[in-house]
Protein backbone atom coordinates (compact mmCIF):
# COMPACT_ATOMS: atom_id res chain seq x y z
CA UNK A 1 -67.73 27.28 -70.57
CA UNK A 2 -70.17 29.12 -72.54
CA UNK A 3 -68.85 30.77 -75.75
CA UNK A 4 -69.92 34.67 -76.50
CA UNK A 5 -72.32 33.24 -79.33
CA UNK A 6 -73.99 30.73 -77.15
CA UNK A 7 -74.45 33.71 -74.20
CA UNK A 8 -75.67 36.13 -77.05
CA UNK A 9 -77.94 33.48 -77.96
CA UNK A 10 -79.66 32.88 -74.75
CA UNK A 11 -79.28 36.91 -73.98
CA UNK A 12 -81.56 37.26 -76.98
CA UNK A 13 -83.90 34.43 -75.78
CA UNK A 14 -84.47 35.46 -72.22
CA UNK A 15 -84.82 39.17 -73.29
CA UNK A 16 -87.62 38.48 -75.89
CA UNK A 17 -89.51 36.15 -72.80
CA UNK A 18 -89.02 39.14 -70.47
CA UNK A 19 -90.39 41.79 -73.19
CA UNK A 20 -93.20 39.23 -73.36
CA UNK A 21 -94.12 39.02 -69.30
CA UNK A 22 -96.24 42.36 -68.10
CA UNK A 23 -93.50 42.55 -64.93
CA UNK A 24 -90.06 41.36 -64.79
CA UNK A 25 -89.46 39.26 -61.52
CA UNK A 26 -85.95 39.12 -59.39
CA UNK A 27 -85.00 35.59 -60.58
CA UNK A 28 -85.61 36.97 -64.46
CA UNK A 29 -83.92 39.97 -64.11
CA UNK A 30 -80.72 38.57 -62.04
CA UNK A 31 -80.57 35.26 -65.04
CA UNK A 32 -80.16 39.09 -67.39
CA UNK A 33 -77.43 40.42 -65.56
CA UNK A 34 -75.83 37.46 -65.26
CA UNK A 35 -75.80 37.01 -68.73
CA UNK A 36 -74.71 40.75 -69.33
CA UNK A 37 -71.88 40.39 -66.79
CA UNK A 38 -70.69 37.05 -68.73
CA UNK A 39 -71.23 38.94 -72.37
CA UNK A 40 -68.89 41.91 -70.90
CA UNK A 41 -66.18 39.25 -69.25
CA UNK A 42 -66.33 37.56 -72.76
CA UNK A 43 -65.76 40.59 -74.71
CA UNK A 44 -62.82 42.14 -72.63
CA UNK A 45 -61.51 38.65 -73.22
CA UNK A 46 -61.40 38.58 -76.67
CA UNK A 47 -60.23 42.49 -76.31
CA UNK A 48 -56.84 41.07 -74.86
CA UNK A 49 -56.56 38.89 -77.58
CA UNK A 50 -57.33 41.31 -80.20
CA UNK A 51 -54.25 44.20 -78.62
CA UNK A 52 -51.94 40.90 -78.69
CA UNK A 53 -52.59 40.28 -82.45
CA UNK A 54 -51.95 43.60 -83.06
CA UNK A 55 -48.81 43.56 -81.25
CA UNK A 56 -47.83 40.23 -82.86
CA UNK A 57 -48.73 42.49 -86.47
CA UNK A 58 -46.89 45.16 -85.81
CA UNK A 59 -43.58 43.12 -84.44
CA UNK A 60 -43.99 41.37 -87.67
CA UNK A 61 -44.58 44.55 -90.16
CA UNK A 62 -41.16 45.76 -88.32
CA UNK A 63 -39.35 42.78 -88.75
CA UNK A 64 -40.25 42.83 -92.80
CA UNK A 65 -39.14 46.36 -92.79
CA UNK A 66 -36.11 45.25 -90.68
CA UNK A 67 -35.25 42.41 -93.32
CA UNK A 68 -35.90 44.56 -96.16
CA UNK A 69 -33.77 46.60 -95.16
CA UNK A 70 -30.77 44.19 -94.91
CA UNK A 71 -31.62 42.45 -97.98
CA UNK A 72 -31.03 45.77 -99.61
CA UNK A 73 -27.53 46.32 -98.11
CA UNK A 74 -26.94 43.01 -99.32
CA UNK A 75 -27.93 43.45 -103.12
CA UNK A 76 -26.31 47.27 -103.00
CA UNK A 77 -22.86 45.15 -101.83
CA UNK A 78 -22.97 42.34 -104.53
CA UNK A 79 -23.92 44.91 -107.14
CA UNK A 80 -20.57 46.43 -105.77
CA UNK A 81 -18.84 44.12 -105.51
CA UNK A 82 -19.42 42.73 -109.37
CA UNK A 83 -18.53 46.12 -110.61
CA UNK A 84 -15.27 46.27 -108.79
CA UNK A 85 -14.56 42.98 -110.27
CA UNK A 86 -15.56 43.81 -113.91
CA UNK A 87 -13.87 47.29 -113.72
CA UNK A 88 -10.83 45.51 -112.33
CA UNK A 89 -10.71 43.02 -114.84
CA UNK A 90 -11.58 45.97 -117.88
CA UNK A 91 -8.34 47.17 -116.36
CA UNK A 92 -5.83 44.78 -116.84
CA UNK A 93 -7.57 43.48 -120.09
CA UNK A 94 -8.70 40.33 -118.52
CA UNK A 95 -11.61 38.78 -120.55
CA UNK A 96 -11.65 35.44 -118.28
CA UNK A 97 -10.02 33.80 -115.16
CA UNK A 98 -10.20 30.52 -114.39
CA UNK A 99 -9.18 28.76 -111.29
CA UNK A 100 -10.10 25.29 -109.88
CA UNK A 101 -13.30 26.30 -107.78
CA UNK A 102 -14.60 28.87 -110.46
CA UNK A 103 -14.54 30.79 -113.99
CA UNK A 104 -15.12 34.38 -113.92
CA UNK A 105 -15.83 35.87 -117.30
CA UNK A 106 -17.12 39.41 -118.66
CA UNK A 107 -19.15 38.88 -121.71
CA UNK A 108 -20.98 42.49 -123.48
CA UNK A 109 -24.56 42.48 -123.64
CA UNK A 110 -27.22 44.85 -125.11
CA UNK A 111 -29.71 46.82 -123.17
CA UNK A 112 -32.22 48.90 -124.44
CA UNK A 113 -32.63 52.16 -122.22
CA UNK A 114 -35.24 54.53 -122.72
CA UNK A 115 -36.69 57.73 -121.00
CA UNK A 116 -39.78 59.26 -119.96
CA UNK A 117 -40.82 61.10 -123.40
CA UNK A 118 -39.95 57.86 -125.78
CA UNK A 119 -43.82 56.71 -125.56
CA UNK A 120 -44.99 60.62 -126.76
CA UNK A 121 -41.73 60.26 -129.45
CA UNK A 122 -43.28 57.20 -130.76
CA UNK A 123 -46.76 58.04 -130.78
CA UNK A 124 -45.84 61.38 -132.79
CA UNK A 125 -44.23 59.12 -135.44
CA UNK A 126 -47.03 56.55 -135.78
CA UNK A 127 -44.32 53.14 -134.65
CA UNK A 128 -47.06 51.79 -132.52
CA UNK A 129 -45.43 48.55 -133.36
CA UNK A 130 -42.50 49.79 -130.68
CA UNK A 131 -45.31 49.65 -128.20
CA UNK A 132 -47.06 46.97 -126.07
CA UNK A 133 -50.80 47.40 -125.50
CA UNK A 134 -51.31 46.66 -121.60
CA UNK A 135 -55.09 47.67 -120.18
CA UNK A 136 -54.82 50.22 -117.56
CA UNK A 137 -55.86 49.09 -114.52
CA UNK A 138 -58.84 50.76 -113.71
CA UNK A 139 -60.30 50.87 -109.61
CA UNK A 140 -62.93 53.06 -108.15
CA UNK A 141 -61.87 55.68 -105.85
CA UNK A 142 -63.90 55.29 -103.11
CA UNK A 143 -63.69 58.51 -101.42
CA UNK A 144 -64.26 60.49 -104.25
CA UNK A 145 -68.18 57.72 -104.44
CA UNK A 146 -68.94 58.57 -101.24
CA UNK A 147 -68.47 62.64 -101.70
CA UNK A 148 -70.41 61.83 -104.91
CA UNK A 149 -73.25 60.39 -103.11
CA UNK A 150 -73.07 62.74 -100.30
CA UNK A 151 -73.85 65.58 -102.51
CA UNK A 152 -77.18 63.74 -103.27
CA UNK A 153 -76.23 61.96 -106.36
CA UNK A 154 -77.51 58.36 -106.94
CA UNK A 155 -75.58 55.39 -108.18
CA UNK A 156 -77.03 52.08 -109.23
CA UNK A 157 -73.73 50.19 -108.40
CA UNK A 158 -72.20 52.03 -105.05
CA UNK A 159 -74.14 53.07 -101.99
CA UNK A 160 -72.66 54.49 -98.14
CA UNK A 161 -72.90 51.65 -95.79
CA UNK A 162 -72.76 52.43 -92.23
CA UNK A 163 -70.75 50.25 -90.21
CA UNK A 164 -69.77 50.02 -86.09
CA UNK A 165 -65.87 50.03 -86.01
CA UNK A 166 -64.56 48.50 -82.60
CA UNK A 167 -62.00 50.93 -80.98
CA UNK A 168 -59.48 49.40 -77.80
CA UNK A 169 -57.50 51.87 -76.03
């Protein structure tokens, strides 16, 4: 069985010998169409193939969204279900219960909370040493290059590329 970059191959080779010949005979042109018909056969092939990977994409994507989902119910019930037990135990003054199979304690602990305008706060009052340095993450917004270019502007480093998308209904 021929593969679709063997019959492009040999598409190629008979078409640039038929270019070559001043007329075209039967045998010639039938070996062409054969090849054609093959190419086409080949490509709706690999068309099936493509719609079932996209299928098989899409089943996943939902099943990630589907597992998501429950792993979120979980977390939201265990995050429930500690505060019950710490409010509980805040309660009736228990600091610490132990049985045989496990010891349940609530301990304090220190978290730093801050809001939106802390980073302008601290700026203002020169304590850059509250602040960590990260680089911004810089990307190119690619839409905005090709509007750019399309206006007639040049740019060493981008260009528009034209490229044939493949489209199965």
């Amino acid at each position: 069985m021929s593969t679709l970059y063997n019959l492009t191959t040999e598409y190629k080779k008979i078409l640039d010998i038929a270019l070559g010949m001043d007329e075209i005979d039967d045998e010639t042109f039938e070996y062409i169409k054969s090849i054609d018909d093959a190419i086409e056969q080949k490509i709706e092939s690999i068309t099936y193939v493509i719609k079932e990977l996209s299928n098989n994409v899409e089943i996943i994507n939902q099943e990630i969204d589907r597992l998501e989902s429950r792993a979120h119910r979980y977390y939201q019930n265990l995050k429930s279900l500690k505060e019950y037990i710490i409010s509980t135990m805040e309660i009736s003054g228990k600091k610490k219960i132990e049985t045989p199979k496990v010891t349940i304690g609530v301990r304090k602990s220190e978290v730093t909370e801050i809001d939106s305008d802390f980073i302008d706060e601290a700026r203002e009052n020169n304590l850059y040493k509250l602040l960590r340095m990260i680089p911004a993450r810089v990307e190119p917004d690619k839409s905005a290059i090709k509007e750019y270019i399309k206006q007639g502007n040049k740019l060493n480093h981008a260009k528009i590329i034209e490229k044939n998308n493949l489209s199965i209904r």
